[in-house]
Protein backbone atom coordinates (compact mmCIF):
# COMPACT_ATOMS: atom_id res chain seq x y z
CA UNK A 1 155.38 -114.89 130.72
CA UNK A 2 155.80 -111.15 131.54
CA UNK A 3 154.59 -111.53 134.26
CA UNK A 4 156.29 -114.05 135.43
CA UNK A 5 159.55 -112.23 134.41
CA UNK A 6 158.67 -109.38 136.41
CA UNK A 7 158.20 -111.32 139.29
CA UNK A 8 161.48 -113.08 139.42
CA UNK A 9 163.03 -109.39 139.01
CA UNK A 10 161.53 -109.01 141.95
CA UNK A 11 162.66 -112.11 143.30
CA UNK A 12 166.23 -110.86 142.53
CA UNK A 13 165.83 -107.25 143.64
CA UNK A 14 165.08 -108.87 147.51
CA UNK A 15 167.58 -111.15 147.28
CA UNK A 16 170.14 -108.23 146.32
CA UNK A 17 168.46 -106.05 149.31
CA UNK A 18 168.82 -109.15 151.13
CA UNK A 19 172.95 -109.56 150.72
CA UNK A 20 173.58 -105.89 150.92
CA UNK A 21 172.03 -105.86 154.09
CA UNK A 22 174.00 -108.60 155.46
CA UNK A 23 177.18 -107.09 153.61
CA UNK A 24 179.99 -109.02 155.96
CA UNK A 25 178.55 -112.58 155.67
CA UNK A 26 177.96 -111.35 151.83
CA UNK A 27 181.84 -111.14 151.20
CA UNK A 28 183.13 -113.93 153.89
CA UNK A 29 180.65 -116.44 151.63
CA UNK A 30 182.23 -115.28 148.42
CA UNK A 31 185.95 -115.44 149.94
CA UNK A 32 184.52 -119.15 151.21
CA UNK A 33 183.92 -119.91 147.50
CA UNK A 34 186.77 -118.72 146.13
CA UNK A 35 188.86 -120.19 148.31
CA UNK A 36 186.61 -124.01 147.74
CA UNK A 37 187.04 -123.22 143.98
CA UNK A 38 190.86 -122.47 144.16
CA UNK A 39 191.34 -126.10 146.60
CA UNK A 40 190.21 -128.02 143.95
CA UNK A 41 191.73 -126.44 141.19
CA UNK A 42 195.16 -126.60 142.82
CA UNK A 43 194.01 -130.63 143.65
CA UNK A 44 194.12 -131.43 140.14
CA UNK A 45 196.91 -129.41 138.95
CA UNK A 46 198.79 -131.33 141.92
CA UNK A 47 197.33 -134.73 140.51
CA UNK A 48 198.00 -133.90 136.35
CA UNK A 49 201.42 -133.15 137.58
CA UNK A 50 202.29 -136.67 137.85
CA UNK A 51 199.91 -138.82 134.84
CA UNK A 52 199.15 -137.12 131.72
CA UNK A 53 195.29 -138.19 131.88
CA UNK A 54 192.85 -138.95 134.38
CA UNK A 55 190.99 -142.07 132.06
CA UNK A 56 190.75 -140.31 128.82
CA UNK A 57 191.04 -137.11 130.12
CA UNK A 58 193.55 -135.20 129.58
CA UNK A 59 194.49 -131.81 132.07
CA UNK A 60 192.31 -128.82 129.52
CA UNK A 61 189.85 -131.70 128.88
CA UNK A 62 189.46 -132.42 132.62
CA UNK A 63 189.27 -128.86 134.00
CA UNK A 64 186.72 -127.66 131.39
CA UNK A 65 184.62 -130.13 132.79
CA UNK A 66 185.46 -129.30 136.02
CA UNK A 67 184.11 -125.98 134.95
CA UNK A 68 180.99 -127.10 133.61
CA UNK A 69 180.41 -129.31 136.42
CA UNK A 70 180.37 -125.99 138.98
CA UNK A 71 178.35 -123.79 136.63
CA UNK A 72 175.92 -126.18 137.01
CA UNK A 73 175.99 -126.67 140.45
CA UNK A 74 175.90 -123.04 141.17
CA UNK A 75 173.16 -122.07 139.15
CA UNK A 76 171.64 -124.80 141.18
CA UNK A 77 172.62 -123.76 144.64
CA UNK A 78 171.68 -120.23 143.51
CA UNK A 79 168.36 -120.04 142.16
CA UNK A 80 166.78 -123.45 143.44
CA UNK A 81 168.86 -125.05 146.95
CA UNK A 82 167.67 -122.22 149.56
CA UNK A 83 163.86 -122.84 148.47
CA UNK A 84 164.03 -126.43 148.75
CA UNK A 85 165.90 -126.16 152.09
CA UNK A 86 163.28 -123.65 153.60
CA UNK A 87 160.36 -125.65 152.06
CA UNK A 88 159.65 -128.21 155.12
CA UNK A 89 160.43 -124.86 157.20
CA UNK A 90 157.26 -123.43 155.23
CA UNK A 91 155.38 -126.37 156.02
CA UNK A 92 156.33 -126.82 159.52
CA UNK A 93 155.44 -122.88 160.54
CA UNK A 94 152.26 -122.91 158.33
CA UNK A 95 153.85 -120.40 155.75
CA UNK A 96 153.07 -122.86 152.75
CA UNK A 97 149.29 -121.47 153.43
CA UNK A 98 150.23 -117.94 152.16
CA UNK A 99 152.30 -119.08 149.40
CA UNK A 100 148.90 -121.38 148.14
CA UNK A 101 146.92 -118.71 148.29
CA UNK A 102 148.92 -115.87 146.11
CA UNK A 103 147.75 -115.79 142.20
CA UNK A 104 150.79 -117.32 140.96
CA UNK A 105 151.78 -120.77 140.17
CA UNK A 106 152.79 -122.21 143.85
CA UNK A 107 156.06 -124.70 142.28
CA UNK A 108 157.18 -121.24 140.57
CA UNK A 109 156.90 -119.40 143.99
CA UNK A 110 158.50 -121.98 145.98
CA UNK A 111 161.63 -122.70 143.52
CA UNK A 112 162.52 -118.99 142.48
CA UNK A 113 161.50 -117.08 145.59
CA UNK A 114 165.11 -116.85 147.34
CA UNK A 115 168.28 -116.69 145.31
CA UNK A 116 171.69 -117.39 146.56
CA UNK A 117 173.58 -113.95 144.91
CA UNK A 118 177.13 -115.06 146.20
CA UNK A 119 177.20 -117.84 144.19
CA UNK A 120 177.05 -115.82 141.02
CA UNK A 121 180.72 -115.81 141.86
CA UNK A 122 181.38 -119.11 141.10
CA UNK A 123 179.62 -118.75 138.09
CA UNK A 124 182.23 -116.30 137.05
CA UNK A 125 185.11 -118.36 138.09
CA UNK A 126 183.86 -121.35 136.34
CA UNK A 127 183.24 -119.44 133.37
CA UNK A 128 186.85 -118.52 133.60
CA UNK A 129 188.24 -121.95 133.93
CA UNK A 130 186.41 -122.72 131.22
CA UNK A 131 187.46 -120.33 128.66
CA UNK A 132 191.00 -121.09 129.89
CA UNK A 133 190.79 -124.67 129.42
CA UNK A 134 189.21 -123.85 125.62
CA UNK A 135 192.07 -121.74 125.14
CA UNK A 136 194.44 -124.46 126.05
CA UNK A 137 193.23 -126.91 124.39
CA UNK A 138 194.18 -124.37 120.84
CA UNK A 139 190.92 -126.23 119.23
CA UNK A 140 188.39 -124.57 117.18
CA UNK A 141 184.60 -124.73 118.73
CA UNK A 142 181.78 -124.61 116.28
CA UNK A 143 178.66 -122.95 116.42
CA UNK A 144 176.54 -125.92 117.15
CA UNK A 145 179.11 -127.04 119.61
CA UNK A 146 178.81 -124.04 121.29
CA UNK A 147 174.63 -123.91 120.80
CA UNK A 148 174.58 -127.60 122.16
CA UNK A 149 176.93 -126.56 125.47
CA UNK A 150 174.56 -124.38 126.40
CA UNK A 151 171.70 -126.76 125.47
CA UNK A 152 173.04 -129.17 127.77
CA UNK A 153 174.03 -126.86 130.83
CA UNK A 154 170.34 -126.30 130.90
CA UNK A 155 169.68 -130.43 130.98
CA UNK A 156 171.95 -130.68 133.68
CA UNK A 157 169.78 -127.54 136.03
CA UNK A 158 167.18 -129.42 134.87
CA UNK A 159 167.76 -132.89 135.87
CA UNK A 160 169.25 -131.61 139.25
CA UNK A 161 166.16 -129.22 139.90
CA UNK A 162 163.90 -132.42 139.29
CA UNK A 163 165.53 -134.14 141.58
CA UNK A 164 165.84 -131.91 144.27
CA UNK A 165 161.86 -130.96 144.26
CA UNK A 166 161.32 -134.74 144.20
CA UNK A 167 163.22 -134.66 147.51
CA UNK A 168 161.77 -131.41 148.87
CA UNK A 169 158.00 -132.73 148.02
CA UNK A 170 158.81 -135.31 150.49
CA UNK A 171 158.48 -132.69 153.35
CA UNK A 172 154.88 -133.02 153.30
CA UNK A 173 154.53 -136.62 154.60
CA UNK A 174 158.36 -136.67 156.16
CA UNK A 175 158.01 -132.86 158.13
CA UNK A 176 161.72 -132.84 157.96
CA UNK A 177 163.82 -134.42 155.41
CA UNK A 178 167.13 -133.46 156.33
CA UNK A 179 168.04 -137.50 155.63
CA UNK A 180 166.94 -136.75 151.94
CA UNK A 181 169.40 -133.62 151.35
CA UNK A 182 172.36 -135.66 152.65
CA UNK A 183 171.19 -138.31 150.40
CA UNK A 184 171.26 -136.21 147.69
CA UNK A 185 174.87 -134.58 148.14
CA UNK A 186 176.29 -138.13 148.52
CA UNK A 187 174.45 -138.98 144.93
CA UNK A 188 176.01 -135.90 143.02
CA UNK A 189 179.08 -136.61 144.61
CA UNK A 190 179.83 -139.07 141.41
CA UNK A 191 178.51 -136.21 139.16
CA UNK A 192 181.83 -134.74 139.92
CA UNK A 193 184.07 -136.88 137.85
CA UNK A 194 183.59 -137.85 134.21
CA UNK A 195 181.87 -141.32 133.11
CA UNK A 196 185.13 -143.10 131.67
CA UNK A 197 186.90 -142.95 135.20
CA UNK A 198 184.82 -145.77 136.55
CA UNK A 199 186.22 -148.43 133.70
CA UNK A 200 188.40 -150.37 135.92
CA UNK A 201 191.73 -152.27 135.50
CA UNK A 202 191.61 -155.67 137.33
CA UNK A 203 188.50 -157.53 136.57
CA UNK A 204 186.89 -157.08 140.54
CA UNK A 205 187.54 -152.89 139.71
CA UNK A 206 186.19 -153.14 136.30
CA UNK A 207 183.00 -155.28 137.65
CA UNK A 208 182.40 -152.67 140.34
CA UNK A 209 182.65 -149.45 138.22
CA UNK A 210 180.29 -150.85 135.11
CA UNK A 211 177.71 -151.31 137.78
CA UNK A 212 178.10 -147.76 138.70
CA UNK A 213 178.47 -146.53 134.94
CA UNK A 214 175.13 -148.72 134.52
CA UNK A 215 173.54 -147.20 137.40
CA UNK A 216 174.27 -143.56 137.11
CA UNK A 217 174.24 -143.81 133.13
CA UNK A 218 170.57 -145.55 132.90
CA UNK A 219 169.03 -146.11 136.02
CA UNK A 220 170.18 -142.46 137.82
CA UNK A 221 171.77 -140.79 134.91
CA UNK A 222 173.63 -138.08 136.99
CA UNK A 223 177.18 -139.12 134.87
CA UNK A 224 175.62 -138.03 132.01
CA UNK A 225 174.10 -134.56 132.80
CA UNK A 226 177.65 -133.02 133.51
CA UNK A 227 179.96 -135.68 131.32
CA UNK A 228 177.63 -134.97 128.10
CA UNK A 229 178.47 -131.13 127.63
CA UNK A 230 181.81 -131.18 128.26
CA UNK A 231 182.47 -134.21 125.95
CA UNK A 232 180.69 -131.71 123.12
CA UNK A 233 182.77 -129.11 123.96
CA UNK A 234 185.97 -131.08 123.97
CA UNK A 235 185.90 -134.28 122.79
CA UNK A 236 185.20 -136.22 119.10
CA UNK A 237 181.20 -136.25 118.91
CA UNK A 238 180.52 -139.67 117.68
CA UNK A 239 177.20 -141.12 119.29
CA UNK A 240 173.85 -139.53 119.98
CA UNK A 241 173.01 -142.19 122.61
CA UNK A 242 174.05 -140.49 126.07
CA UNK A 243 173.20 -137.17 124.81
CA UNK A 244 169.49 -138.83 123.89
CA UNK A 245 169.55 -139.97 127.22
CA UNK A 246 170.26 -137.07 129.35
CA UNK A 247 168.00 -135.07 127.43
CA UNK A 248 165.12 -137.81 127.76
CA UNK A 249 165.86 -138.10 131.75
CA UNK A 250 165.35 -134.27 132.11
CA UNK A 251 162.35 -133.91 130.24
CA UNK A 252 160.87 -137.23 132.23
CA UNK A 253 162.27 -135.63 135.23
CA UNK A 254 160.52 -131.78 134.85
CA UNK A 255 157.79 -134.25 134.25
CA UNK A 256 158.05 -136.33 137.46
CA UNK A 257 158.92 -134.03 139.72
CA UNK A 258 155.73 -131.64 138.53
CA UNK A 259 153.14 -134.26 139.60
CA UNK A 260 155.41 -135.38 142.54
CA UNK A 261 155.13 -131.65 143.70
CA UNK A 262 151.26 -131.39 143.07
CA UNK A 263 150.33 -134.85 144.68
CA UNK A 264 152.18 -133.65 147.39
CA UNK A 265 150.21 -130.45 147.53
CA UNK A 266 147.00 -132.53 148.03
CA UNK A 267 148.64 -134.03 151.11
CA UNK A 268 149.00 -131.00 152.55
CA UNK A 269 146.45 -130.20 155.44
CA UNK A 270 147.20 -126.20 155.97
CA UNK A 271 148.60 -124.74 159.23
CA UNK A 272 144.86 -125.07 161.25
CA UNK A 273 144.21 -128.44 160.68
């Protein structure tokens, strides 16, 4: 393990080298993330302006899991998206053959060894929104609400990391799988809003958005990795059945995506052959 740890230092310390080199497009990325960040903030003020709830949601409710929705997605774009994006490049110039060879687990090399530094950032302003939505709200968090937050963030990297390997993996067979990553932006697209906003009010509505509650709740459960930790956070806890579920999916998905990656691996022909 501490050796692992001092290899993802180093990880960071290039990636830092990396941005400060590159200082301009450093600061126009942040600016670009900022200004994303501040767009959909004002969207929503604009919207709770004019209903008191979005489903069940009320305006606190709603941005703090706005806020948890972009923490995850930017530890996700920052420690995991630019390896999975170069990772057909690897294969393609016959780089993967170096990263094979080095003493070190390969899935480890090729998930942590780029790092996306501006979009600490947006960890920062989601951390922000978040603390003012708590504040808002004037409730009282417990410990274990608190402890089970963070529990939950870490399902949601999870379950997003799985899935994005999965996809990655594919480079092997595919050579490019550029298809795949649009695929997968247009899935987590409905990660974006909470769970309850797909019960419908005339019956052809309702029909359409339990199939999509069914889907991505059971079948795809991406309404459940960001929905569950804001709901402990800020709502009444009063079932263990979607938390049991997005904890399960994440566990099966480390799981699948592991020996995904490694069949994959014994696909792979090497650069010279």
């Amino acid at each position: 393990m501490r050796y692992y740890l001092r290899v993802l230092s180093m990880f960071f310390r290039n990636a830092l080298i990396r941005e400060l080199t590159f200082r301009s497009n450093f600061v126009i990325t942040i600016l670009t993330r900022a200004f994303w960040f501040a767009a959909q903030l004002t969207l929503f003020e604009i919207i709770y302006r004019n209903v008191n709830a979005i489903g069940d949601w009320s305006r606190p409710e709603y941005f703090a899991f706005m806020a948890t929705g972009m923490l995850i997605n930017a530890l996700v774009e920052a420690f995991f998206m630019p390896n999975a994006a170069n990772f057909s490049e690897l294969i393609r110039s016959g780089n993967l053959d170096f990263a094979l060879l080095k003493p070190i687990d390969t899935q480890f090399l090729i998930s942590f060894e780029k790092m996306d530094l501006a979009m600490f950032n947006q960890i920062l302003l989601a951390g922000v929104l978040l603390g003012y939505s708590l504040v808002t709200l004037g409730q009282p968090i417990a410990a274990w609400q608190a402890g089970l937050y963070v529990l939950y963030l870490g399902v949601g990297v999870a379950f997003f990391y799985s899935l994005m390997i999965v996809l990655a993996s594919t480079s092997i067979w595919l050579g490019r799988n550029q298809g795949l990553y649009d695929f997968w932006f247009y899935i987590t697209i409905f990660a974006r809003y909470p769970r309850s906003i797909y019960n419908g009010v005339n019956p052809a509505a309702w029909e359409l958005g339990e199939i999509l509650q069914f889907s991505f709740s059971y079948l795809l459960p991406i309404l459940l990795v960001v929905t569950v930790p804001a709901e402990v956070l800020v709502k009444p806890f009063t079932s263990w059945e979607f938390p049991a579920i997005a904890l399960a999916s994440s566990i099966v998905g480390l799981v699948v995506a592991r020996l995904v990656f490694r069949w994959s691996l014994k696909s792979y022909r090497s650069a010279s052959s």
